[in-house]
C-alpha atoms as a PDB file:
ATOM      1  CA  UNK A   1     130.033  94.186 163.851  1.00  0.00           C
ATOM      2  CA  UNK A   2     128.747  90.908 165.056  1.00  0.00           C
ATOM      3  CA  UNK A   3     126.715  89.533 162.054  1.00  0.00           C
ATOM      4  CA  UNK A   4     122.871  87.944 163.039  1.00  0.00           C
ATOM      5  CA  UNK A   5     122.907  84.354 162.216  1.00  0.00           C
ATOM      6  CA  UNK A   6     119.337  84.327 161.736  1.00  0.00           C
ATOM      7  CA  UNK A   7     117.588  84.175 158.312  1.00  0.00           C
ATOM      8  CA  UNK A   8     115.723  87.003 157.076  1.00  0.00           C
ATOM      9  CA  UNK A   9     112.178  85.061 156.040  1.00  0.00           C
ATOM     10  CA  UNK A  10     112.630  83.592 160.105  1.00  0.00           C
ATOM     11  CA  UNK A  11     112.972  87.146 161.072  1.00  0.00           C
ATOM     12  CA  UNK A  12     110.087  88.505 159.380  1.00  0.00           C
ATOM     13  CA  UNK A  13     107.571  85.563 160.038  1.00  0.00           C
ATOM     14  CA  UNK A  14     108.953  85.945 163.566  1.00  0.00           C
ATOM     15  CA  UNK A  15     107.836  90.259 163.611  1.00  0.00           C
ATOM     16  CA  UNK A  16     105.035  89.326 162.244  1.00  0.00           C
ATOM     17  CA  UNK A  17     103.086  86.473 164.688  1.00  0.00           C
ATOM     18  CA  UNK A  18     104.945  89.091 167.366  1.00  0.00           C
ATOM     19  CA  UNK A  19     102.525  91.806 165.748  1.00  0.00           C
ATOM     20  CA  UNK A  20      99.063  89.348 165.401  1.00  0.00           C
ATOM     21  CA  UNK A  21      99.605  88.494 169.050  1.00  0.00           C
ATOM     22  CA  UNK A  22      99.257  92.229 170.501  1.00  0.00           C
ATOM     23  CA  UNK A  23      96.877  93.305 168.201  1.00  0.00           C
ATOM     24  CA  UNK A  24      94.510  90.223 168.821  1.00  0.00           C
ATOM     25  CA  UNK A  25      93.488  91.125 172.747  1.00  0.00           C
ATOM     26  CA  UNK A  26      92.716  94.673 171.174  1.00  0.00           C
ATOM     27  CA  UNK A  27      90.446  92.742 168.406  1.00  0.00           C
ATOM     28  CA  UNK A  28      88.847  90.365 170.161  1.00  0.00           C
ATOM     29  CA  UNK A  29      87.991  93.260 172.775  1.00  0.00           C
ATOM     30  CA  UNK A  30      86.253  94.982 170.227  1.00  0.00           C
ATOM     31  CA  UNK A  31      84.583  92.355 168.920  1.00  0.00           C
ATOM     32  CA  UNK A  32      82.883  91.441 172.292  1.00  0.00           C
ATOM     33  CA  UNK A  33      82.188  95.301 172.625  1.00  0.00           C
ATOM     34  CA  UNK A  34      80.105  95.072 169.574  1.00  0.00           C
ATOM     35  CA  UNK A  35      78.071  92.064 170.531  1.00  0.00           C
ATOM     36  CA  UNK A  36      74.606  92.389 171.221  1.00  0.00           C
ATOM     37  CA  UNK A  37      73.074  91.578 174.456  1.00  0.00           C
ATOM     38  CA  UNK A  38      72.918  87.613 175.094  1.00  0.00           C
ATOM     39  CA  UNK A  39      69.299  85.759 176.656  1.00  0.00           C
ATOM     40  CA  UNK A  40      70.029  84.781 179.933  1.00  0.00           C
ATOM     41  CA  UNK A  41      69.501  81.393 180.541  1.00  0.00           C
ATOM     42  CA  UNK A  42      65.797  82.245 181.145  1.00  0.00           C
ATOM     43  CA  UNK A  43      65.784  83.375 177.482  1.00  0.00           C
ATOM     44  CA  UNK A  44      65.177  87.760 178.471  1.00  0.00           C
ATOM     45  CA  UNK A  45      67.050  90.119 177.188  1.00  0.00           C
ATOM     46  CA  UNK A  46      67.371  93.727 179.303  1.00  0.00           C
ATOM     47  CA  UNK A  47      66.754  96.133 176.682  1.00  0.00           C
ATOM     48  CA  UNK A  48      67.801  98.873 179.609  1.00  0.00           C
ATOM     49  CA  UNK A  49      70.935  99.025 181.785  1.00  0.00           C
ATOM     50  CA  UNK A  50      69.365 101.066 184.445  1.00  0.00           C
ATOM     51  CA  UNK A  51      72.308 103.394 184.042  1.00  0.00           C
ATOM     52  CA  UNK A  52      72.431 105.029 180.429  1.00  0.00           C
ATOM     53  CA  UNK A  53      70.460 105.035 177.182  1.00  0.00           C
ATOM     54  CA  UNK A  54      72.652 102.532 175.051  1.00  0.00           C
ATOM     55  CA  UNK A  55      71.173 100.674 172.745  1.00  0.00           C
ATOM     56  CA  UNK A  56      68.363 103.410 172.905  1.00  0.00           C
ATOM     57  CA  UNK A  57      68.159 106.432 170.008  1.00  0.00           C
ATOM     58  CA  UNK A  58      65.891 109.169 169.841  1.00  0.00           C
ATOM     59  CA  UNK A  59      64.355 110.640 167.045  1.00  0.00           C
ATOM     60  CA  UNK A  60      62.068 113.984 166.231  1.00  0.00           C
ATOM     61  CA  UNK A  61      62.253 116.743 164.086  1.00  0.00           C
ATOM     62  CA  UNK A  62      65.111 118.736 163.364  1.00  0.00           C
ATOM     63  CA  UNK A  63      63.273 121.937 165.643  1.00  0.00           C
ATOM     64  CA  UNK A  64      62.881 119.378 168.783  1.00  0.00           C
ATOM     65  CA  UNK A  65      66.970 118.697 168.306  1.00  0.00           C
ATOM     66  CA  UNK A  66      67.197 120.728 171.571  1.00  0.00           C
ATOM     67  CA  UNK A  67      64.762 118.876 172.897  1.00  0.00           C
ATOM     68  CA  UNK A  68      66.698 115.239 173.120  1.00  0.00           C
ATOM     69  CA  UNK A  69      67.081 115.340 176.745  1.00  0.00           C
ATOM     70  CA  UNK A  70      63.737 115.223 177.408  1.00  0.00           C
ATOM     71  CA  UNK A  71      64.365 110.956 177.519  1.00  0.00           C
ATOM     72  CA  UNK A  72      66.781 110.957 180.313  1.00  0.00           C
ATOM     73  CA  UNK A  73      67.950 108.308 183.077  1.00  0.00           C
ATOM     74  CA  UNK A  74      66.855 109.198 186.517  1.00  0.00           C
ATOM     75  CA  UNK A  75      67.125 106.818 189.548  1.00  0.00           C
ATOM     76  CA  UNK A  76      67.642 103.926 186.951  1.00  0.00           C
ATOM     77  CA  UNK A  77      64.598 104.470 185.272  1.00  0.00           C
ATOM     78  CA  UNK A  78      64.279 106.170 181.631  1.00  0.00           C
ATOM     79  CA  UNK A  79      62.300 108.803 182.165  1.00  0.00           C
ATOM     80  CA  UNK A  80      60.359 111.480 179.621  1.00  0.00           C
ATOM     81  CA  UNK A  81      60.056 114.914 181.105  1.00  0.00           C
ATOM     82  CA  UNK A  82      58.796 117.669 179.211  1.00  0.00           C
ATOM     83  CA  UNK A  83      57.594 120.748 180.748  1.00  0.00           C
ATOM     84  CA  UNK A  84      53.729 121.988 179.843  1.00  0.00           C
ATOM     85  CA  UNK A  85      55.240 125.577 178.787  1.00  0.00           C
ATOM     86  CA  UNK A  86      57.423 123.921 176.551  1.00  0.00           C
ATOM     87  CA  UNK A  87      56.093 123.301 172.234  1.00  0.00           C
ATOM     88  CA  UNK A  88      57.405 120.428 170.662  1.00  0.00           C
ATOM     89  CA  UNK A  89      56.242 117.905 168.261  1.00  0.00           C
ATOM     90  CA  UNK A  90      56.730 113.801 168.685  1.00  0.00           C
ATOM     91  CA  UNK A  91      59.910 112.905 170.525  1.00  0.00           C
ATOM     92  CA  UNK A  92      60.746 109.015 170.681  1.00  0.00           C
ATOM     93  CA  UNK A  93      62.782 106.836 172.133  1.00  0.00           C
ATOM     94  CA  UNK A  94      63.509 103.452 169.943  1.00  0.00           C
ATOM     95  CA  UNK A  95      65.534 100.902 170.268  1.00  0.00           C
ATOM     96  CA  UNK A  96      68.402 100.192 167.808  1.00  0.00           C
ATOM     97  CA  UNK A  97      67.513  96.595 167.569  1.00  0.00           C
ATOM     98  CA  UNK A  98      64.342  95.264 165.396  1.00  0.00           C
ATOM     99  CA  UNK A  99      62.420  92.077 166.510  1.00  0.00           C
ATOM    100  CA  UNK A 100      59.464  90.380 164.693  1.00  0.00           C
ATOM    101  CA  UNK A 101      57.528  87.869 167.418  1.00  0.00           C
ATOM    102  CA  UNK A 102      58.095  88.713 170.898  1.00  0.00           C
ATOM    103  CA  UNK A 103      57.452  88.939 174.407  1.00  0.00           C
ATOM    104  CA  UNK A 104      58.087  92.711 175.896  1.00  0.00           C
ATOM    105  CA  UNK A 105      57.592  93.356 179.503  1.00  0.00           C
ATOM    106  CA  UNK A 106      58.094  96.804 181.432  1.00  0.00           C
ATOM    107  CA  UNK A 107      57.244  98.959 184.387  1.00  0.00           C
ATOM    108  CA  UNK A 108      55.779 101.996 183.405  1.00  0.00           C
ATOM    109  CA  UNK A 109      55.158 105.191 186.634  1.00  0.00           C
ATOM    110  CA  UNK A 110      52.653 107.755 186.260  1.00  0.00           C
ATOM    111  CA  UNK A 111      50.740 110.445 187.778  1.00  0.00           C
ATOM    112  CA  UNK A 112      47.350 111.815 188.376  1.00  0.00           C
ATOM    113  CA  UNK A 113      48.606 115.493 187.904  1.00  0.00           C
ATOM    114  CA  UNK A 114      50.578 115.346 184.815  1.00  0.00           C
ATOM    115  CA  UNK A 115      48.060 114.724 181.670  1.00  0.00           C
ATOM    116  CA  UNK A 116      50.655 114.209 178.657  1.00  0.00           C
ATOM    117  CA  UNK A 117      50.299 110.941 176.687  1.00  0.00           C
ATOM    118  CA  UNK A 118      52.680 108.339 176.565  1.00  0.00           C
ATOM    119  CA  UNK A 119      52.574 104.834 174.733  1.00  0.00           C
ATOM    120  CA  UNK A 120      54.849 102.090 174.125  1.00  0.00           C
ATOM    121  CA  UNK A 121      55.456 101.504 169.571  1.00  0.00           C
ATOM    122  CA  UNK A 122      56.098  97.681 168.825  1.00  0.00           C
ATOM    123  CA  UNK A 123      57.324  96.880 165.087  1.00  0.00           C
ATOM    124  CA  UNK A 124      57.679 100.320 164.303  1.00  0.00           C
ATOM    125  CA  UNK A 125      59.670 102.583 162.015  1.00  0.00           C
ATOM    126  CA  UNK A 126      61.150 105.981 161.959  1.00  0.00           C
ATOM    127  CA  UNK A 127      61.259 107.582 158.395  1.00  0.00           C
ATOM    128  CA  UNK A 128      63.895 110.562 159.040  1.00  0.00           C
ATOM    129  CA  UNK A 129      62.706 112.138 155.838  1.00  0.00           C
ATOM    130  CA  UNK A 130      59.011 112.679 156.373  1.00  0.00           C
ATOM    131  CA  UNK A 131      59.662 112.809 160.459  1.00  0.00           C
ATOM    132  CA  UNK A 132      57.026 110.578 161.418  1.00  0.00           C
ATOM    133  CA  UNK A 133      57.042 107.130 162.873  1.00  0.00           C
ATOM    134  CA  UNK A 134      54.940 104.351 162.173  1.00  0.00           C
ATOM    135  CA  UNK A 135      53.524 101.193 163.363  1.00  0.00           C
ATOM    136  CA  UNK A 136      51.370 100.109 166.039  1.00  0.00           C
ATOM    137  CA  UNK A 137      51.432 101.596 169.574  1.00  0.00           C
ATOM    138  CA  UNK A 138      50.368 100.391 172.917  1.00  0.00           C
ATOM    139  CA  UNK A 139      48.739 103.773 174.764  1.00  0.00           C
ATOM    140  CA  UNK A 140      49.433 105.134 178.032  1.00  0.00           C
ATOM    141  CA  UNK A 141      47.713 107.704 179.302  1.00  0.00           C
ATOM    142  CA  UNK A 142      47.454 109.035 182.513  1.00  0.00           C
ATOM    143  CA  UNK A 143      44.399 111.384 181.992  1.00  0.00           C
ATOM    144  CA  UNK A 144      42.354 108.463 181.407  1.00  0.00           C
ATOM    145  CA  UNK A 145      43.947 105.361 182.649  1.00  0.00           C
ATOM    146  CA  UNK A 146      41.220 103.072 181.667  1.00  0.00           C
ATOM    147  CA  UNK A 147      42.584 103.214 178.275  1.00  0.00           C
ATOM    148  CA  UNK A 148      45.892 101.985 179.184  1.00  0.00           C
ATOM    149  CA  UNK A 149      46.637  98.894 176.953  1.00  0.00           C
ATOM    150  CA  UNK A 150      44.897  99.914 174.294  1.00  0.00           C
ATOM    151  CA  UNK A 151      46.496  99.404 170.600  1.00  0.00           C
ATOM    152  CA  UNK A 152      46.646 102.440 168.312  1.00  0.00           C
ATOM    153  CA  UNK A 153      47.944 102.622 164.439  1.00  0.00           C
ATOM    154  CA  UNK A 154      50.499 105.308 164.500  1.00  0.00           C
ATOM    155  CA  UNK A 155      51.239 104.636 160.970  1.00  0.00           C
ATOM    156  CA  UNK A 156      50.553 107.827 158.582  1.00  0.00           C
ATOM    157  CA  UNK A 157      47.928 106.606 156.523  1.00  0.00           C
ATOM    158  CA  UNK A 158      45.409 104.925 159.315  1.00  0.00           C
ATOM    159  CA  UNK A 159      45.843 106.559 162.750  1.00  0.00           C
ATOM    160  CA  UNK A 160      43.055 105.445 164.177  1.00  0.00           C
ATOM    161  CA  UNK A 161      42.525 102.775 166.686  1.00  0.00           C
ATOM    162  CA  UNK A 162      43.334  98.913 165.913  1.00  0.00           C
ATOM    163  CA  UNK A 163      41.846  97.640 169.615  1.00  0.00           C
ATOM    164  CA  UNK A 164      38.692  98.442 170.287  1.00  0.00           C
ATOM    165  CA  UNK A 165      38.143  98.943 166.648  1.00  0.00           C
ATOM    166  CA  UNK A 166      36.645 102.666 167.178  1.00  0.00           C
ATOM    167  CA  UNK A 167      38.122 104.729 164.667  1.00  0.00           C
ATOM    168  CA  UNK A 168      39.624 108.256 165.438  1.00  0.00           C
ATOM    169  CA  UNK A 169      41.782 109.130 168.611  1.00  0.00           C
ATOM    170  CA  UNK A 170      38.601 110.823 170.285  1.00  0.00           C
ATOM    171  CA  UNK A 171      36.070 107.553 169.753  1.00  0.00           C
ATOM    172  CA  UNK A 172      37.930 105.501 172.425  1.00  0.00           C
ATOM    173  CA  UNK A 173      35.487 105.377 175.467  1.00  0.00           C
ATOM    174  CA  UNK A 174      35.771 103.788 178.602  1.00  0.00           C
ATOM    175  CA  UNK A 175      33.006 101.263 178.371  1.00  0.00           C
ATOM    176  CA  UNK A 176      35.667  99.972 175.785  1.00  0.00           C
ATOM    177  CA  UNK A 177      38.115  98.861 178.930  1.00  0.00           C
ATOM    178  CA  UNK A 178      38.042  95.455 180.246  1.00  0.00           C
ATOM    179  CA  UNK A 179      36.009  94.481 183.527  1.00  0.00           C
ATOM    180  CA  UNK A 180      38.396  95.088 186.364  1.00  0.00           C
ATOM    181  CA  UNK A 181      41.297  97.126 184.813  1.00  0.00           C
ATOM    182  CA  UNK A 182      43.854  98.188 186.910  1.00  0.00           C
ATOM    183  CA  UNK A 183      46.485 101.260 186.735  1.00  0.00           C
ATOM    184  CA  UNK A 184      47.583 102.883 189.901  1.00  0.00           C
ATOM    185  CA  UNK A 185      49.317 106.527 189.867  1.00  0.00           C
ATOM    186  CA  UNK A 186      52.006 107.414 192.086  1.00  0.00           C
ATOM    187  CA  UNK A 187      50.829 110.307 193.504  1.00  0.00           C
ATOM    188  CA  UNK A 188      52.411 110.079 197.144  1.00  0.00           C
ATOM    189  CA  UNK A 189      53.213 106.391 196.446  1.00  0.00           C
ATOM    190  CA  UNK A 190      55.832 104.486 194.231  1.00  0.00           C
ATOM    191  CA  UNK A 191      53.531 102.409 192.625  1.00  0.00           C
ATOM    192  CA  UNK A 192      54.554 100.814 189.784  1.00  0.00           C
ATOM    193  CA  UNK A 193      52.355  99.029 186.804  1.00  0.00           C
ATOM    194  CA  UNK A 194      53.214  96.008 184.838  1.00  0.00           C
ATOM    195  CA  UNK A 195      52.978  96.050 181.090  1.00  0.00           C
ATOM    196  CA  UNK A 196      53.205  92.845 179.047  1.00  0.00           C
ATOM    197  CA  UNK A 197      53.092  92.641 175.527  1.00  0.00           C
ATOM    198  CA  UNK A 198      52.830  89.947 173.606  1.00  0.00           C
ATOM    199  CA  UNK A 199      53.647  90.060 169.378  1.00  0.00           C
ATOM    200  CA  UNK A 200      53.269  86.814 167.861  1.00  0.00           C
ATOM    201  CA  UNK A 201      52.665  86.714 163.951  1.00  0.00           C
ATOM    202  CA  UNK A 202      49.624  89.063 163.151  1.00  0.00           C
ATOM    203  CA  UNK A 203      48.180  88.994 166.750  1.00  0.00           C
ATOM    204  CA  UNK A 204      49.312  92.078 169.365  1.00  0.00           C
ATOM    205  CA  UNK A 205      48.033  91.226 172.803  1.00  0.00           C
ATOM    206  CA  UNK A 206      48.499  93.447 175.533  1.00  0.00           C
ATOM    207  CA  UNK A 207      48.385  92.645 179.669  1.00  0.00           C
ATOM    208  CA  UNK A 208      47.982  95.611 182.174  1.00  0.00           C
ATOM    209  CA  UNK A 209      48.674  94.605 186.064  1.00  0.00           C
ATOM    210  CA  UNK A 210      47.336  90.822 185.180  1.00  0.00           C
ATOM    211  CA  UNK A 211      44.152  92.398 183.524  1.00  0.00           C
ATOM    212  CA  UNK A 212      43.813  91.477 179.322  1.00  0.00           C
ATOM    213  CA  UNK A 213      42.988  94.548 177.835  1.00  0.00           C
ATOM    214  CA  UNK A 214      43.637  93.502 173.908  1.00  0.00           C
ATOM    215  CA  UNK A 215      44.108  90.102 172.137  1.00  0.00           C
ATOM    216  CA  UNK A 216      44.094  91.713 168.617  1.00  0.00           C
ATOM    217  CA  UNK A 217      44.524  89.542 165.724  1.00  0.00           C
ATOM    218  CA  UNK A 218      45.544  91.897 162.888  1.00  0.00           C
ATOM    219  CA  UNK A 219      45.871  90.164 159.977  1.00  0.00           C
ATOM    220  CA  UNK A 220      44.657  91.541 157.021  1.00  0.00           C
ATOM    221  CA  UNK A 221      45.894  94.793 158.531  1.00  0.00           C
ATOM    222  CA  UNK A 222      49.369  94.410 160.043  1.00  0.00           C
ATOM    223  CA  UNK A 223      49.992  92.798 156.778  1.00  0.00           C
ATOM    224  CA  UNK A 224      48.626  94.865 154.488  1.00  0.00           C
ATOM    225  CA  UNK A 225      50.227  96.934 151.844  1.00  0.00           C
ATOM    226  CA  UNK A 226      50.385 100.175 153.743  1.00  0.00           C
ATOM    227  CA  UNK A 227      52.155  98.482 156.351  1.00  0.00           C
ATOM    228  CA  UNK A 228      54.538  96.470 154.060  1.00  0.00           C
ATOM    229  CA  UNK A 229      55.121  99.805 152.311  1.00  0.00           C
ATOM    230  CA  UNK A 230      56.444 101.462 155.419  1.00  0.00           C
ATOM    231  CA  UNK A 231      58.154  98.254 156.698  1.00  0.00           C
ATOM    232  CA  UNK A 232      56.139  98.166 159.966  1.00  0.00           C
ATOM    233  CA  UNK A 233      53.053  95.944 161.359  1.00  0.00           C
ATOM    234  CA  UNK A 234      55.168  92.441 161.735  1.00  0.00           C
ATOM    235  CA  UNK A 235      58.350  93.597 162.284  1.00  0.00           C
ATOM    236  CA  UNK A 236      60.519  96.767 163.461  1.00  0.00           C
ATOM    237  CA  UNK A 237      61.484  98.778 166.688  1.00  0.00           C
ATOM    238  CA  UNK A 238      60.601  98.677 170.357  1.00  0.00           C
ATOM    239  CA  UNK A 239      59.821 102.737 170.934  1.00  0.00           C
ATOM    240  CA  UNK A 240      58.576 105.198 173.802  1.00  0.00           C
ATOM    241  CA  UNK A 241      56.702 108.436 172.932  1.00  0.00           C
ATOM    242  CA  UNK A 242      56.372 111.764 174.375  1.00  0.00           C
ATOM    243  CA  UNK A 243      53.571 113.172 173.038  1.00  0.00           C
ATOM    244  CA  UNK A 244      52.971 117.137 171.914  1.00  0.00           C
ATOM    245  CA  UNK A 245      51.263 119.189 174.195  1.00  0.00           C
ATOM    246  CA  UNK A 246      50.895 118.270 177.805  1.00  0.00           C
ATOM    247  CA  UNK A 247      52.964 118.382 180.291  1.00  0.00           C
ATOM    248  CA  UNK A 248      54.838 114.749 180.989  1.00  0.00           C
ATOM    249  CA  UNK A 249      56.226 112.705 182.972  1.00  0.00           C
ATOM    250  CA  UNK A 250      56.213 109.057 183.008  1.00  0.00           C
ATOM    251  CA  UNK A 251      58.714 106.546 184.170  1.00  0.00           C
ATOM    252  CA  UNK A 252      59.832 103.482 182.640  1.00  0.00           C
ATOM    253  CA  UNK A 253      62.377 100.312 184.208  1.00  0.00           C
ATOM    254  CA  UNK A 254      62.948  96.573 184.237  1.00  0.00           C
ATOM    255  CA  UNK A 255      62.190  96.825 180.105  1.00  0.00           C
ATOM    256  CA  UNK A 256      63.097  92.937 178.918  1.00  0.00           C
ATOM    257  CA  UNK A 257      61.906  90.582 175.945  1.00  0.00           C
ATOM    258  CA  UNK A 258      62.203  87.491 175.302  1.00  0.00           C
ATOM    259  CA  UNK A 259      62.130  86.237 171.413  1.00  0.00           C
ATOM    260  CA  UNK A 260      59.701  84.031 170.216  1.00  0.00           C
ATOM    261  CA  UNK A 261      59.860  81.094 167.383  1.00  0.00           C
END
């Protein structure tokens, strides 16, 4: 037997770089894999791929678990879809990231015929032991689109309305909408609408087609103790809602943000 002239501590130091070098591709893969989404040199981010809900994560009651596909992907869009014959209770869609001072802007489809609520959470929370989100919410809702843009307080202990500063749900009124407010359905069109919304410290101001509907300063509130109990108000997760009851179906694409400060 021919007998290796090589030393056994070479040998081994040899087997072992050989075994770093194929498993580094394989690390370094993953790595990148793992990485969240980078600004493009404009500074957005795409929180939506057009093609699948990564990134995205729903959340509802253990009796809606059946229910998940109601947020779907459709013609690169995410779309919520529930049929009016259907009972369920909240269903969201968040995103797995949290951000603090922002600027979020989407295209949101609606139409005339289909009633059910919609609205857009910003520094929000899930709690997966009481089911219930909180934190403010920018509404859209096709029944009334004057109110589009408003800012409700989805958080358990206030629900009521933070902008216009009306109290319950029902109070909202549309002598409360802007001069010149714009939302277009697209019954027998594809109209789109533009949604911009703009978190930076305490103040939530929201932008519907060009048209300020809120520039709400909330401190005092956004900041208070319920908030800071529940983790919401300043900081959290970007959400959509499908709301109980009506039928739905509302459309939503081009979602970005860009980070602020």
């Amino acid at each position: 037997m021919k007998q290796n002239n090589c030393p056994a501590g070479l040998f081994n130091r040899s087997l072992a770089w050989l075994v770093l070098g194929a498993l580094c591709p394989i690390a370094l893969t993953a790595a990148v894999s793992a990485a969240p989404a980078k600004p493009a040199a404009s500074g957005w981010i795409d929180l939506f791929d057009g093609k699948s809900l990564d990134g995205w994560v729903v959340k509802c009651r253990p009796e809606d678990n059946d229910k998940r596909d109601y947020w779907r992907v459709e013609r690169g869009t995410i779309t919520a879809r529930a049929d009016k014959r259907t009972r369920h209770n909240y269903i969201w869609l968040l995103t797995g990231r949290e951000f603090d001072n922002f600027e979020l802007r989407l295209k949101v489809q609606t139409y005339a015929n289909v009633k059910g609520n919609s609205g857009i959470q910003v520094r929000s929370r899930y709690d997966d032991q009481a089911h219930w989100l909180d934190g403010p919410q920018v509404d859209i809702h096709p029944a009334g689109p004057w109110r589009c843009g408003f800012i409700y307080d989805e958080t358990r202990e206030v629900k009521a309305w933070l902008w216009p500063d009306a109290g319950g749900p029902a109070n909202a009124k549309p002598s409360h909408a802007p001069a010149g407010w714009k939302w277009t359905h697209a019954d027998g069109q594809d109209a789109w609408n533009d949604v911009r919304v703009i978190c930076d410290g305490p103040r939530i101001k929201t932008i519907i087609n060009g048209v300020t509907v809120a520039d709400y300063d909330g401190r005092g509130r956004l900041d208070d103790a319920v908030h800071r109990k529940h983790r919401v108000g300043m900081t959290g997760h970007i959400g959509l809602q499908i709301h109980p009851g009506a039928e739905i179906l509302v459309r939503f694409k081009d979602i970005r943000i860009r980070l602020l400060r």
